[in-house]
Structure formats: structure tokens, C-alpha cells
Protein backbone atom coordinates (compact mmCIF):
# COMPACT_ATOMS: atom_id res chain seq x y z
CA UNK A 1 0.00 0.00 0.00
CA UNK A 2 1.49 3.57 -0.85
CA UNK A 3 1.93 5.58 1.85
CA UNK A 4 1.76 9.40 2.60
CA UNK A 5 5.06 10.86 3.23
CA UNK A 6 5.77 14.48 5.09
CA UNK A 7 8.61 16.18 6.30
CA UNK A 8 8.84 15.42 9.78
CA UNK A 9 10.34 18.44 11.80
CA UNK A 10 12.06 16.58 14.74
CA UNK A 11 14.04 13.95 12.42
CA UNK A 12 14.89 16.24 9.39
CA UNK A 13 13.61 13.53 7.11
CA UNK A 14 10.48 12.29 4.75
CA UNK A 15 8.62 9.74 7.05
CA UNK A 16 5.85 7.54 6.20
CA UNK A 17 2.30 8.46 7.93
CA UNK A 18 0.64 5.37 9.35
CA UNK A 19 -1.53 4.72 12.51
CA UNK A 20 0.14 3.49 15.55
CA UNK A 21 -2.29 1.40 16.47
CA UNK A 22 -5.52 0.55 15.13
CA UNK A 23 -6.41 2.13 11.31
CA UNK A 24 -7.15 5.54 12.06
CA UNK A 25 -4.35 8.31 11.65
CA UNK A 26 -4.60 10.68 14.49
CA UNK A 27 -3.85 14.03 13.73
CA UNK A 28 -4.17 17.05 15.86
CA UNK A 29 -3.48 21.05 14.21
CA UNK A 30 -3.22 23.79 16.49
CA UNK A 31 -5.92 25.67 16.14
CA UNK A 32 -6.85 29.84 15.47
CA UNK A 33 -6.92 32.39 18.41
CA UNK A 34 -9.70 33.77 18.71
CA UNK A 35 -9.64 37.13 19.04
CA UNK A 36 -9.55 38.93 15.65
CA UNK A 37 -10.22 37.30 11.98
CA UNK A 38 -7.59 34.66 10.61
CA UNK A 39 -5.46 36.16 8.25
CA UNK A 40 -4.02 34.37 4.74
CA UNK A 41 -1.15 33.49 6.80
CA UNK A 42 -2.98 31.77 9.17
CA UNK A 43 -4.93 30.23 6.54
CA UNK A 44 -2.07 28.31 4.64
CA UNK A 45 -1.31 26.90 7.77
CA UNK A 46 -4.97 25.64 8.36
CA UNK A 47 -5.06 23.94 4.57
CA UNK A 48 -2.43 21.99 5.67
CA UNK A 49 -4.07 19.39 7.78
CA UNK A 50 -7.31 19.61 4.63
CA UNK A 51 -4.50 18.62 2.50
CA UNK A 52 -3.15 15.44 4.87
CA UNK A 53 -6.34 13.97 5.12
CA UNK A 54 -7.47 14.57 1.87
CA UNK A 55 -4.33 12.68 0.95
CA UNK A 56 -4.79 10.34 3.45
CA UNK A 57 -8.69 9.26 1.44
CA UNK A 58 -7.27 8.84 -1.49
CA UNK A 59 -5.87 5.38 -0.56
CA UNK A 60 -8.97 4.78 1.31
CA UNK A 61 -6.64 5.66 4.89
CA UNK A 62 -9.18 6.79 8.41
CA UNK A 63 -8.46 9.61 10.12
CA UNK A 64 -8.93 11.66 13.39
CA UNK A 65 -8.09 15.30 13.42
CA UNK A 66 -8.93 17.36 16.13
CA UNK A 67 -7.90 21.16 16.68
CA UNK A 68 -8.18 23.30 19.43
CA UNK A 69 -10.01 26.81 19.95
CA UNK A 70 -7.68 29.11 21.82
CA UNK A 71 -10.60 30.91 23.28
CA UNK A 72 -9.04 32.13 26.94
CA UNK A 73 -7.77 35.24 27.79
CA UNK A 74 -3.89 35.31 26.76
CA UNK A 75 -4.14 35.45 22.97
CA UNK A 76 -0.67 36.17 21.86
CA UNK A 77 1.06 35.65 18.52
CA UNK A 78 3.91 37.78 19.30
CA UNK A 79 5.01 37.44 22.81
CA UNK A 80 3.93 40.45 24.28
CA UNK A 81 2.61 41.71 27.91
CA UNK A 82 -0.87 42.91 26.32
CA UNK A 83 -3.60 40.05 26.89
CA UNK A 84 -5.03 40.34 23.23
CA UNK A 85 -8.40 39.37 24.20
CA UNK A 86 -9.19 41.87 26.65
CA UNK A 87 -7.96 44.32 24.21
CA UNK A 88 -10.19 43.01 21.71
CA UNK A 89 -13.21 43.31 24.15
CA UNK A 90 -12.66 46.60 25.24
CA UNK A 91 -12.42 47.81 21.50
CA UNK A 92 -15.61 46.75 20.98
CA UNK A 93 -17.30 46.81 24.16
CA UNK A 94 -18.39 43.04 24.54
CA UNK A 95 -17.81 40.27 26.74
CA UNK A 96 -14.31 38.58 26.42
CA UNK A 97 -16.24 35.38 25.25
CA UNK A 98 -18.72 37.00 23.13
CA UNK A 99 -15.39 37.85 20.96
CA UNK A 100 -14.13 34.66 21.24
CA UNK A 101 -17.88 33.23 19.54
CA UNK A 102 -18.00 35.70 16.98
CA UNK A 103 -14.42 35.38 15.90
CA UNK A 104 -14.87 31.38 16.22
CA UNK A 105 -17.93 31.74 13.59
CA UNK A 106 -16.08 33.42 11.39
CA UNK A 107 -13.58 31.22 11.09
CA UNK A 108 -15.56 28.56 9.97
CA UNK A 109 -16.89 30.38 7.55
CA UNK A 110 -13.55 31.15 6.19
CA UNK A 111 -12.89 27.52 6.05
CA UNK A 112 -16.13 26.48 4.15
CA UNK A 113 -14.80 29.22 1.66
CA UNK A 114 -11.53 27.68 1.06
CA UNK A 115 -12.88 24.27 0.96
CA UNK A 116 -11.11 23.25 4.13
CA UNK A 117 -13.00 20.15 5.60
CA UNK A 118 -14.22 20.18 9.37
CA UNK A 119 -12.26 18.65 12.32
CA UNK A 120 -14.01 15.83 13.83
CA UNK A 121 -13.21 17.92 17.12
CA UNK A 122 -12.82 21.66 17.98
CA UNK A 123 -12.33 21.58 21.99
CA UNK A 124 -12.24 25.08 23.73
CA UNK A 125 -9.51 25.86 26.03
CA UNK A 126 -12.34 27.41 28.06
CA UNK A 127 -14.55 24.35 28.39
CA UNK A 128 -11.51 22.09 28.86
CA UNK A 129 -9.55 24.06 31.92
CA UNK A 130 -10.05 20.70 34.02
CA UNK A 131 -7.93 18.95 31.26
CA UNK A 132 -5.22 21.36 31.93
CA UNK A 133 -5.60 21.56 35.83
CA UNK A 134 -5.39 17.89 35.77
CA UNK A 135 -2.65 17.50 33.84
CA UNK A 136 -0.87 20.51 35.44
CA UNK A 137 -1.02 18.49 39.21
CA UNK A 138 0.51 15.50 37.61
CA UNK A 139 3.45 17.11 36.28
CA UNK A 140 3.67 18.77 39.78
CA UNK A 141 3.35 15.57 41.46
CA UNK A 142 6.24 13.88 39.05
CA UNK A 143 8.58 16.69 40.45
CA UNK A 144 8.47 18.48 36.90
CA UNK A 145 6.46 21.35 37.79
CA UNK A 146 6.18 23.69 40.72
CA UNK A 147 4.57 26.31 42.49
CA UNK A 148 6.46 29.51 42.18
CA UNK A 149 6.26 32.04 44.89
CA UNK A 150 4.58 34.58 42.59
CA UNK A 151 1.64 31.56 43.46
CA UNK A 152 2.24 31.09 39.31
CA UNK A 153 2.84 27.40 38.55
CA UNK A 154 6.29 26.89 36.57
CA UNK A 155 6.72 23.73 34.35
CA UNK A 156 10.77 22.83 34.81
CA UNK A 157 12.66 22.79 32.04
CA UNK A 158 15.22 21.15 33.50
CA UNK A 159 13.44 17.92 34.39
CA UNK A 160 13.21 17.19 30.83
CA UNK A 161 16.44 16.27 29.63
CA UNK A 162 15.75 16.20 25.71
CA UNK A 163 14.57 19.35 25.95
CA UNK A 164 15.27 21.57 22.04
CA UNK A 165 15.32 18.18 20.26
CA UNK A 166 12.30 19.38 18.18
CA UNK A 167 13.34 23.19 17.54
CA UNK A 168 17.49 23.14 18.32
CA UNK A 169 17.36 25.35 21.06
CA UNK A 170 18.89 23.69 24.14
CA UNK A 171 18.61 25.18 27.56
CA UNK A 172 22.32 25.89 27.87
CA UNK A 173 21.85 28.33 24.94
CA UNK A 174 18.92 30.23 26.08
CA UNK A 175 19.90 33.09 28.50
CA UNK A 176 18.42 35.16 31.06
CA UNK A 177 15.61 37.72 29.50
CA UNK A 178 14.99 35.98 26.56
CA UNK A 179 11.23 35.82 26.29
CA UNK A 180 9.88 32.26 26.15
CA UNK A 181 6.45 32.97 26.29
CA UNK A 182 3.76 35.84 26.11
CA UNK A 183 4.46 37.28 29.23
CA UNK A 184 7.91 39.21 30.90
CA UNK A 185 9.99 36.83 32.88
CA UNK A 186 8.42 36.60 36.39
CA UNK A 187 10.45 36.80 39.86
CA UNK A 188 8.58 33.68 40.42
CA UNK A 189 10.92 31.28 38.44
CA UNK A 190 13.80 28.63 39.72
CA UNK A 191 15.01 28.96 36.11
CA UNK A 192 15.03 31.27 33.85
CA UNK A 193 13.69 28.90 31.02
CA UNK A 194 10.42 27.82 32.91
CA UNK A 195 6.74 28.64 31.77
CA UNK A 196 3.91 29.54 32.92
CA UNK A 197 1.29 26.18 33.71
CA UNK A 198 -1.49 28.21 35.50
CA UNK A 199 -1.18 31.88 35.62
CA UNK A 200 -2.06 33.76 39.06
CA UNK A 201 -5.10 35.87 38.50
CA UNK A 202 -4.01 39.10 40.21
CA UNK A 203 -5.90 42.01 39.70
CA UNK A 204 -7.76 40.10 36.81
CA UNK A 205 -11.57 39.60 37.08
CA UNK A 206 -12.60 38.15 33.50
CA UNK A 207 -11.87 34.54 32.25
CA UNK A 208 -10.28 32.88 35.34
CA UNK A 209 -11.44 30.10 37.25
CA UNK A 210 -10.67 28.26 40.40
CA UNK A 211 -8.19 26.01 41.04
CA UNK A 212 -5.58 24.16 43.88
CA UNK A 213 -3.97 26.53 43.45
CA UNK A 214 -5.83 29.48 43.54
CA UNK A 215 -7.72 32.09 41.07
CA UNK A 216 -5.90 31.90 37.28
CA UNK A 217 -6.51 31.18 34.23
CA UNK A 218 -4.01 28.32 31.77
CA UNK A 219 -0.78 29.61 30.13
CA UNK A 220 -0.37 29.19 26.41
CA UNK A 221 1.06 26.03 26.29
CA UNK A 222 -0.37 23.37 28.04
CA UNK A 223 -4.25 23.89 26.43
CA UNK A 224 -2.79 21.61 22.96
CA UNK A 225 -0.85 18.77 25.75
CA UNK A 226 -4.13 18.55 27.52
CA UNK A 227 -6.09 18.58 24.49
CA UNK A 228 -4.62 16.59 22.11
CA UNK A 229 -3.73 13.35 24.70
CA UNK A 230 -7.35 13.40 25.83
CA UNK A 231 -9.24 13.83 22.68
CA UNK A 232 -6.66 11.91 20.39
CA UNK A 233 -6.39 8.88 23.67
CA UNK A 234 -2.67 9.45 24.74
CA UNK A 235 -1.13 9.78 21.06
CA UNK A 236 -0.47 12.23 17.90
CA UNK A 237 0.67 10.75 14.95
CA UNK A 238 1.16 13.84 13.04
CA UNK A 239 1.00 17.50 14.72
CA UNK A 240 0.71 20.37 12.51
CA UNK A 241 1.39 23.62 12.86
CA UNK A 242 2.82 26.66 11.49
CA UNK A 243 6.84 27.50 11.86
CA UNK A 244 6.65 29.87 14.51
CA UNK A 245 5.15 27.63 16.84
CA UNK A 246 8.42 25.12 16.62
CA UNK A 247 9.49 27.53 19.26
CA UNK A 248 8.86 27.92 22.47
CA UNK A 249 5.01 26.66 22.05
CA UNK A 250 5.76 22.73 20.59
CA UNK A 251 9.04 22.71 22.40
CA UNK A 252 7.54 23.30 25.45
CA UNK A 253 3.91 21.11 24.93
CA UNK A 254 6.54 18.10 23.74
CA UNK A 255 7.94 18.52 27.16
CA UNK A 256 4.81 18.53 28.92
CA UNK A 257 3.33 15.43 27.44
CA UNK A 258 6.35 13.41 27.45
CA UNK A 259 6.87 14.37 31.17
CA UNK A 260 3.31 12.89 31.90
CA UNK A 261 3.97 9.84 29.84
CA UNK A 262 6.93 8.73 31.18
CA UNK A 263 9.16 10.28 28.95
CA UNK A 264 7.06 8.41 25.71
CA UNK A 265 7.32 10.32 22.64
CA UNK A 266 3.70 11.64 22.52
CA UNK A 267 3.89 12.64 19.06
CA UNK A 268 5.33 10.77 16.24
CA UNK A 269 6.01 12.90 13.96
CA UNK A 270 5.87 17.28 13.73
CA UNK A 271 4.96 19.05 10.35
CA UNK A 272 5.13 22.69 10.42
CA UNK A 273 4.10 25.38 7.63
CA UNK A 274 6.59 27.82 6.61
CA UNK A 275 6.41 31.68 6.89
CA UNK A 276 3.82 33.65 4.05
CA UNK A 277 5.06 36.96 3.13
CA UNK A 278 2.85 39.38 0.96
CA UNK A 279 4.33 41.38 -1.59
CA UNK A 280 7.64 40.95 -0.17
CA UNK A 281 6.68 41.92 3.83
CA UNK A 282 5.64 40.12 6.79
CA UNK A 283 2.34 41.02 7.25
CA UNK A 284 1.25 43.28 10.31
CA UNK A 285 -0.73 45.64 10.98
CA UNK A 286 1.93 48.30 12.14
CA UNK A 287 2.50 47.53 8.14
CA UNK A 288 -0.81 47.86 6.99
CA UNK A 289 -0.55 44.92 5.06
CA UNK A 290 -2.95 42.18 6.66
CA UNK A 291 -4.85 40.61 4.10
CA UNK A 292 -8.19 38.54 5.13
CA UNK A 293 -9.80 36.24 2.95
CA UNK A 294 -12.87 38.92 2.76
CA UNK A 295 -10.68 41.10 0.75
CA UNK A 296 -10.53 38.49 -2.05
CA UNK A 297 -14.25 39.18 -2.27
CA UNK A 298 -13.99 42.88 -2.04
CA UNK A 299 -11.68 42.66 -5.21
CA UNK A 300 -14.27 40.71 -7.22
CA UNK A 301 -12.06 36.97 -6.74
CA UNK A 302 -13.44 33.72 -6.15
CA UNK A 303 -11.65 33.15 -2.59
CA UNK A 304 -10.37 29.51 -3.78
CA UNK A 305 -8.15 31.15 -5.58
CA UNK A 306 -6.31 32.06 -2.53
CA UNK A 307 -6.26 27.93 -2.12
CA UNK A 308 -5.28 27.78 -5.83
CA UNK A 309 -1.71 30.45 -4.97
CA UNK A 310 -1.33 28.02 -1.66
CA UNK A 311 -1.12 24.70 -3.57
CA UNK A 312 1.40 26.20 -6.19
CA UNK A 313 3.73 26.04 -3.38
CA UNK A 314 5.43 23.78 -1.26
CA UNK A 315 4.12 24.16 2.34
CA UNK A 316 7.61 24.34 3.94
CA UNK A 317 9.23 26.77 1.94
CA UNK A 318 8.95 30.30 2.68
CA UNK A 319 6.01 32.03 -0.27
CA UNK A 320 5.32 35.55 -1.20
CA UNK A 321 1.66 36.34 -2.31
CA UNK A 322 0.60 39.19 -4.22
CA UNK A 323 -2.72 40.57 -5.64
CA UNK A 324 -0.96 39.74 -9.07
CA UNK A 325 -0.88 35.81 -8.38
CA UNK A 326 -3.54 36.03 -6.52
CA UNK A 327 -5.39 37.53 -9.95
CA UNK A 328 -3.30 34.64 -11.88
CA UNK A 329 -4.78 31.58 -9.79
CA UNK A 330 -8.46 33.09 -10.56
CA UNK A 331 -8.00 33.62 -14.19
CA UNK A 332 -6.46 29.73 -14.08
CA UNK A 333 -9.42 28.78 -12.44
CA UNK A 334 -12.03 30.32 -14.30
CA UNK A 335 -10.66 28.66 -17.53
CA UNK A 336 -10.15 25.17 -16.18
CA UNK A 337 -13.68 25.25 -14.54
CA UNK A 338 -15.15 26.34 -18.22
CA UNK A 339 -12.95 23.73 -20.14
CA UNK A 340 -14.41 20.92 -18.00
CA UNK A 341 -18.02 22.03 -18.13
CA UNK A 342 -17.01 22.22 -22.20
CA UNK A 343 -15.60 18.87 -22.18
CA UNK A 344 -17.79 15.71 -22.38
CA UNK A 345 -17.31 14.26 -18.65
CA UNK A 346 -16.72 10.60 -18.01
CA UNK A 347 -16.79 8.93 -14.79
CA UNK A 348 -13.37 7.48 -15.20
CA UNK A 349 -10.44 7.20 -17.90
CA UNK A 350 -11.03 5.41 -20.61
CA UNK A 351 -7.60 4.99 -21.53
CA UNK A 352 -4.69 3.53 -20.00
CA UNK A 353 -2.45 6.72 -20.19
CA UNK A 354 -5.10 8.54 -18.43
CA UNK A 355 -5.27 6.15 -15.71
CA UNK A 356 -1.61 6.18 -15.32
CA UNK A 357 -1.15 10.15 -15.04
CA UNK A 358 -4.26 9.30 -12.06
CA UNK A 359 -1.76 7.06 -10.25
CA UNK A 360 1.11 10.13 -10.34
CA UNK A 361 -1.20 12.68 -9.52
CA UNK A 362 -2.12 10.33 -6.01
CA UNK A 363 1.98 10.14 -5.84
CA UNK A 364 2.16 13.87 -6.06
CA UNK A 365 0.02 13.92 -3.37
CA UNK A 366 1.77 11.44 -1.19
CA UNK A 367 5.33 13.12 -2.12
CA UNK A 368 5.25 15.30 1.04
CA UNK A 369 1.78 17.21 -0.80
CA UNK A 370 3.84 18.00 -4.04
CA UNK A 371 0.23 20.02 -5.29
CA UNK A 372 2.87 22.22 -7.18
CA UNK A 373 3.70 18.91 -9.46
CA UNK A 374 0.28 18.16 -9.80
CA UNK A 375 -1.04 21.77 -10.84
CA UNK A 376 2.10 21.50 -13.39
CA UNK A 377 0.46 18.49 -14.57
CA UNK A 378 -2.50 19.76 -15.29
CA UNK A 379 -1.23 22.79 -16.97
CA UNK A 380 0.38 20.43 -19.29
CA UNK A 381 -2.86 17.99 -19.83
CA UNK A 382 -4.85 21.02 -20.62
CA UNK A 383 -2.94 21.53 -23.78
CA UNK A 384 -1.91 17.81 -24.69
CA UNK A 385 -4.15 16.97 -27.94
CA UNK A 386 -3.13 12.82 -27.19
CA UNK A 387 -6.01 13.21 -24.41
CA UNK A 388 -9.76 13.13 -25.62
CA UNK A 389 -11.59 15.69 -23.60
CA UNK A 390 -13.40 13.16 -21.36
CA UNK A 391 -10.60 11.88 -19.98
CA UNK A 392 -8.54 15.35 -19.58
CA UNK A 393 -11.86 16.33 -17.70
CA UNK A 394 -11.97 12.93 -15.58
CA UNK A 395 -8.61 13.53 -15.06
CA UNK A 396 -8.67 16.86 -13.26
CA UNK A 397 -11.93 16.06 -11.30
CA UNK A 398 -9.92 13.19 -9.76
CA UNK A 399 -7.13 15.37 -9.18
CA UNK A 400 -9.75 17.77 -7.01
CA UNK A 401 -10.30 15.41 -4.77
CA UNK A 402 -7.02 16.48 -3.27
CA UNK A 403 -6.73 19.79 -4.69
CA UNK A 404 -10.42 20.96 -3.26
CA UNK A 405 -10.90 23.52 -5.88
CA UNK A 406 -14.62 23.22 -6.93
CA UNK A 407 -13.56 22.19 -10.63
CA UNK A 408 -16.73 20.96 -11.57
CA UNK A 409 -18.55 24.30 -10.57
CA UNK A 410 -20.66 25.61 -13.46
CA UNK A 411 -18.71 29.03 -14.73
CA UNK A 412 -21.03 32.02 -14.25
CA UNK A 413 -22.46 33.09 -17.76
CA UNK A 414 -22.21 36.82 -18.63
CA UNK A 415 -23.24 38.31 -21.58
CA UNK A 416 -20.72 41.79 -22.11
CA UNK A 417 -21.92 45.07 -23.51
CA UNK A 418 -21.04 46.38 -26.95
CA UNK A 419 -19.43 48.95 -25.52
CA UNK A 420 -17.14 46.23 -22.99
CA UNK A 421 -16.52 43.86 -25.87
CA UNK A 422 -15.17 47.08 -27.67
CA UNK A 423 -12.59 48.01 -25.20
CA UNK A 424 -11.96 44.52 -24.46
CA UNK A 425 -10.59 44.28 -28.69
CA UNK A 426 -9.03 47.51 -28.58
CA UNK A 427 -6.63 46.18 -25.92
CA UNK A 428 -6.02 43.10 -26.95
CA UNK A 429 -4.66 45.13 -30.53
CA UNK A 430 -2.80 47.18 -28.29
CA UNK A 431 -1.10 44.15 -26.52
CA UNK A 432 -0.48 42.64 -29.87
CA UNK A 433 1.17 45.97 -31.42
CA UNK A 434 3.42 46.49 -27.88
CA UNK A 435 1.59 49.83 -27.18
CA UNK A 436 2.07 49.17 -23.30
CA UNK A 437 0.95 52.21 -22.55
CA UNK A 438 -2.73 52.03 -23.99
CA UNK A 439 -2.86 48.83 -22.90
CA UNK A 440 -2.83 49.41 -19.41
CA UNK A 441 -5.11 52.61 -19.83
CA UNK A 442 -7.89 50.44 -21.17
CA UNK A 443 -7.08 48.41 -18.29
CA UNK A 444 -7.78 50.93 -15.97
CA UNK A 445 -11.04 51.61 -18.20
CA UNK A 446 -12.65 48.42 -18.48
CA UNK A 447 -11.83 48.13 -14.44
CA UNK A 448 -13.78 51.34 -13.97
CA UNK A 449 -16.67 50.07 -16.03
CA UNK A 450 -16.42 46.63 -13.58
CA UNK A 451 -14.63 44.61 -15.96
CA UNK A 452 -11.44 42.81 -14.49
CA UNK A 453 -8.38 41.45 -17.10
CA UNK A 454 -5.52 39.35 -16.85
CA UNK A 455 -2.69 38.69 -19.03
CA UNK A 456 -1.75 34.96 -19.00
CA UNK A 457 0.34 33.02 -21.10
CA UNK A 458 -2.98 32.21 -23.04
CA UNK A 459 -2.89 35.90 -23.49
CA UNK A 460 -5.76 37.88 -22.58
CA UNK A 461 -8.45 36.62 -20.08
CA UNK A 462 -11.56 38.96 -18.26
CA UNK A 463 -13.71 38.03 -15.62
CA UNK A 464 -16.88 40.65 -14.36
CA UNK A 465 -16.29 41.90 -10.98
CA UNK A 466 -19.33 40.24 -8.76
């Protein structure tokens, strides 16, 4: 049986992906914060777990995937003091968890958009803070976690000697007032390494509860160890996540849920997502930069063409998006969707060929999610005259079962004015004759009069803004 193969993080090396025990694959992706609208970003990291179980069907392989809802009140992406979701209610004058529901909506809703298939599970932190309070008193009773004198509970780096296997960063290297988590080094420490279990409440009133030992609320990192041994019965398979949670946040959850199961690797193998620039910057919004998946709308796009830009790369190397490929993927998509509706559909190949560019399509798939192959391989089928149409069509509806791009959507027929079809000749001559110039003018015009163009290497394509 072929097997899916990823790039597992802690060994440096393609690994095969296979249950431990049983036939089910359990998977667990860390989950969105909930405090604001997932960004693109964010979003490529989400398809990736789509794209493992998606690649997982194909060879008729189970799965489990479960991902948590960072829903309590230290939201942090970038390790600062500021408790994001306090901010976040302030702004907008609603109760802490009132945010947390409307921003957990919406981010389902951006993942019906980009085709991204449900979890079986989506736990809260908040309605699972007895998960982490009982797995917080058994780390303190195996002597790897303590109470500080700040009353803050400390997890102790230094009981777990494998500590930086995952992200390279051993505890000899890490100095004093280096921030490891979301929150200023605390008086409270034995080590200057340790994190934060359970937080002391303080002067804090919202989104704490009880516990032995006293009023708090759960720090960032032991919500996914809680989470994903309960709900995934003592074992990951594969744990996704984006790069910047390599360090401190999986470092620091491997060392929790090793320390609990007697030093058992509880994950088998760690896939991470690498960075997504756009237009050559980190996003932020000091930069003014963050793009949402709403703006694709805004702009007139179908919003799986933001999928379509994320499967023409590889998921661990670095991208840069831009409105231009973003533009690109939708003109692609448009085409192919009108081709196939064109095309006289069969259910399968008819010919052997056909069946045979099926099997390496799967392979792509199974290659560490080589969707970059595949979409080359379609590119090329779309043009090669030794495939009848049904099977070029058969072909790339088999491919969407991994690719999740709605190719057998019906293409929206619109019938252009006299006046559109005009300027949409008169720039197409202008193309032809070089006139740059003009050509972009009439751009600019037929944009104005809600007409949107794209020059592909099929040369001119337009698309009516919705």
C-alpha cells in the first residue's frame, strides 16, 4: 500500500504516515486564536491538515483530526505583555467570550470558503480548563512542575532532559531575559527557562477560574498537551502547525506530554508550515498589510483562488503572495472550470495513459503534498491533444479530490456590452502591437466600467467583478 510521506520536523527527514495502532491516523493542528479574523497566513497553515487527510482518502486511509479553539484570555502571537483578548473586548465593548464566539464563527466560515473540511473535534480551552488543571497536578506531582512564589505554577525545564530536540534550542543556549512565552519573565521562576502552567489571576476579574492553586486562568502552552492526549487517547501521529510555533510553544507542549507519559514520545512525527510573506513583507498591521480572505471578495475573486496560490507552493518553503498571483490563480481557475463544463465528462479514464497520469497525480500527493507537481500536470494535460476531452476532464476532477478547488462548478455566464466587448478588442490590438501604454489605460477603463483582465500566457483573459 502507498503511503503518505511528510517532512517530519524533529528527524529532518520524509517519514511515512501510518496509525500506531488501530487504522485511524490521528492528527491534531493547532488551532486559530480567537480574538480577531484569521489572516491568509494563518490560513495556509490551516489547509495543511485539509490537505493530509485529503491525501490520506485517497488510498482509502481513516483519520482523526482534532484542533483546538484558543478561546481564553492570553491570545498572543507575538510574545507580548498585552492580553489580546481583553484588548479586543474593550475595543468593541463586549464580553471577552462574546469575541471569542464571533471570531470562532467566522472562522468557519472562512474555512467552508476555502474548501477546508471540518475537524471531527474543535475543543475550547475554556470548556476544557479541568484537562489542563489535571494534567498541570501531575506534572507537579512527578517533580516536573512547581509552584512559584509569585503563586504562578512553573513547568521545569530542566526535568526534561531532551529538551530543544524538536526546535534546536537547548537550555544551555537560552539566557536570562529571553522571552519564552507571552508574558515578561516573572520573579517567580527557579530557572530562567520555565513557563507559565497556570497563571495567578491578580488584579484580573474576567476569564479565570478556580483552582488548587488558587484564582488563574491556563498559560499558552499546556491547552494543545491537555487537548490533544485526551481527545486523540494518549497519542499524535502527526501535529501540525505553522513554523513559529516550533518555538517555544511545541518545544515546550513536547515537554509537557512526554513528562506525563513517562518520557514516551507523545507525538510521532511534527509538520510545520513555513512563513507567508505578501508582496515581499511580513504582514502586520503596524505595516498595513494584513490581508483577510474577505478582501478576495472585495476585489471581485473567487476566494479559492487564494487555495489555488497556496497549492502552487510547497508548504515548507517560505512564499510571497501578491494581488498579481492572486489575480493569476483566478484567471487559471475560471478557464479550467469552463474547459471541464465544455468537455464531455466521463466517470473514469477510458484509456490507459489517463489512468496512469491518475496514479502520479495520487503520488504527487503522497510526495510530502507536491500540489505544485500536480497543478504542473494539469497545466500540461490542458494543452496535450493525445487526451480526448473526457478523460482530460476525468482527469482533473480526480485530481480535485485532493486539490479541493470546486472544478466541476458551473462558470457564471455573462453576456458583455457592446461597448465592454469594444474596449476589451481595442486592448487586446494594443497588446499585440506592444503599445504598453494604452494597454494598461484600457485596463484601468474596463476596471472602472467593472470589468477585471488578466494577461496569462494564453494571453488575454476577463472576468466581471461580482
Amino acid at each position: 500500500m502507498a503511503h503518505l510521506q511528510i517532512y517530519d520536523t524533529m528527524s529532518r527527514q520524509l517519514v511515512a504516515i501510518a496509525p500506531t495502532e488501530g487504522d485511524v491516523v490521528r492528527i491534531y493542528c493547532c488551532g486559530p486564536t480567537v480574538y480577531r479574523d484569521a489572516h491568509v497566513g494563518n490560513l495556509r497553515t490551516f489547509l495543511l491538515s485539509d490537505l493530509v487527510v485529503r491525501a490520506l482518502n485517497i488510498r482509502g486511509i481513516k483519520s482523526q483530526l482534532v484542533q483546538n479553539i484558543t478561546d481564553v484570555g492570553h491570545m498572543s502571537d507575538d510574545f507580548v505583555a498585552e492580553d489580546k483578548m481583553m484588548i479586543a473586548a474593550q475595543k468593541e465593548n463586549l464580553d471577552p467570550f462574546a469575541i471569542a464566539i464571533e471570531y470562532e464563527n467566522r472562522y468557519h466560515r472562512d474555512l467552508a470558503l476555502l474548501n477546508i473540511n471540518p475537524a471531527q473535534e474543535y475543543p475550547r480551552a475554556s470548556e476544557s480548563i479541568s484537562l489542563m488543571q489535571d494534567l498541570i497536578a501531575k506534572l507537579i506531582e512527578l517533580q516536573c512542575a512547581y509552584v512559584g512564589s509569585d503563586d504562578t505554577v512553573y513547568f521545569a525545564a530542566q526535568s526534561f532532559p531532551s529538551y530543544g530536540d524538536l526546535s534546536g534550542n537547548k537550555l544551555s543556549a537560552l539566557k536570562p531575559g529571553h522571552r519564552f512565552e507571552y508574558q515578561e519573565d516573572s520573579d517567580g521562576k527557579r530557572f530562567h527557562a520555565d513557563w507559565a502552567l497556570w497563571k495567578a489571576a491578580g488584579n484580573r476579574t474576567e476569564m479565570v477560574w478556580p483552582s488548587p492553586w488558587g484564582l488563574g486562568f491556563p498559560g499558552w502552552h499546556i491547552e494543545c498537551s491537555a487537548m490533544s492526549l485526551h481527545f486523540l487517547h494518549g497519542h499524535v501521529d502527526l501535529h501540525i502547525g505553522g513554523i513559529d510555533l516550533r518555538f517555544p510553544h511545541h518545544e515546550n507542549e513536547r515537554a509537557q506530554s512526554n513528562s506525563i507519559l513517562n518520557n514516551d514520545e507523545a507525538v510521532s512525527y511534527w509538520m510545520h508550515g513555513e512563513h507567508l510573506l505578501f508582496e515581499g513583507r511580513k504582514m502586520s498591521k503596524s505595516a498595513g498589510n494584513v490581508v483577510l480572505l474577505s478582501d478576495l471578495k472585495d476585489r471581485g475573486f473567487d476566494q479559492l483562488a487564494l487555495r489555488f496560490c497556496f497549492l502552487e507552493n510547497r508548504y515548507r518553503s517560505q512564499m510571497d503572495l501578491s494581488w498579481e498571483s492572486i489575480s493569476a490563480a483566478n484567471s487559471t481557475l475560471a478557464r479550467w472550470r469552463t474547459k471541464i463544463d465544455q468537455w464531455q465528462v466521463a466517470d473514469w479514464p477510458t484509456s490507459g495513459a489517463a489512468t496512469e497520469l491518475i496514479e502520479l497525480i495520487y503520488q504527487d500527493a503522497e510526495n510530502d503534498l507536491d500540489t505544485t507537481r500536480t497543478l504542473q500536470r494539469l497545466r500540461t494535460l490542458e494543452r496535450d491533444e493525445d487526451f480526448s476531452d473526457a478523460d482530460k476532464a476525468a482527469i482533473f476532477l480526480r485530481a480535485d479530490a485532493i486539490l479541493g478547488l470546486d472544478l466541476n462548478r458551473k462558470p457564471v455566464e455573462v453576456e458583455l456590452t457592446s461597448a465592454q466587448k469594444e474596449l476589451l478588442e481595442q486592448r487586446f490590438a494594443a497588446r499585440a502591437a506592444k503599445n504598453f501604454a494604452l494597454s494598461d489605460q484600457l485596463r484601468d477603463e474596463l476596471i472602472g466600467i467593472g470589468i477585471r483582465v488578466s494577461d496569462t500566457a494564453d494571453g488575454q483573459s476577463w472576468e466581471v467583478n461580482n
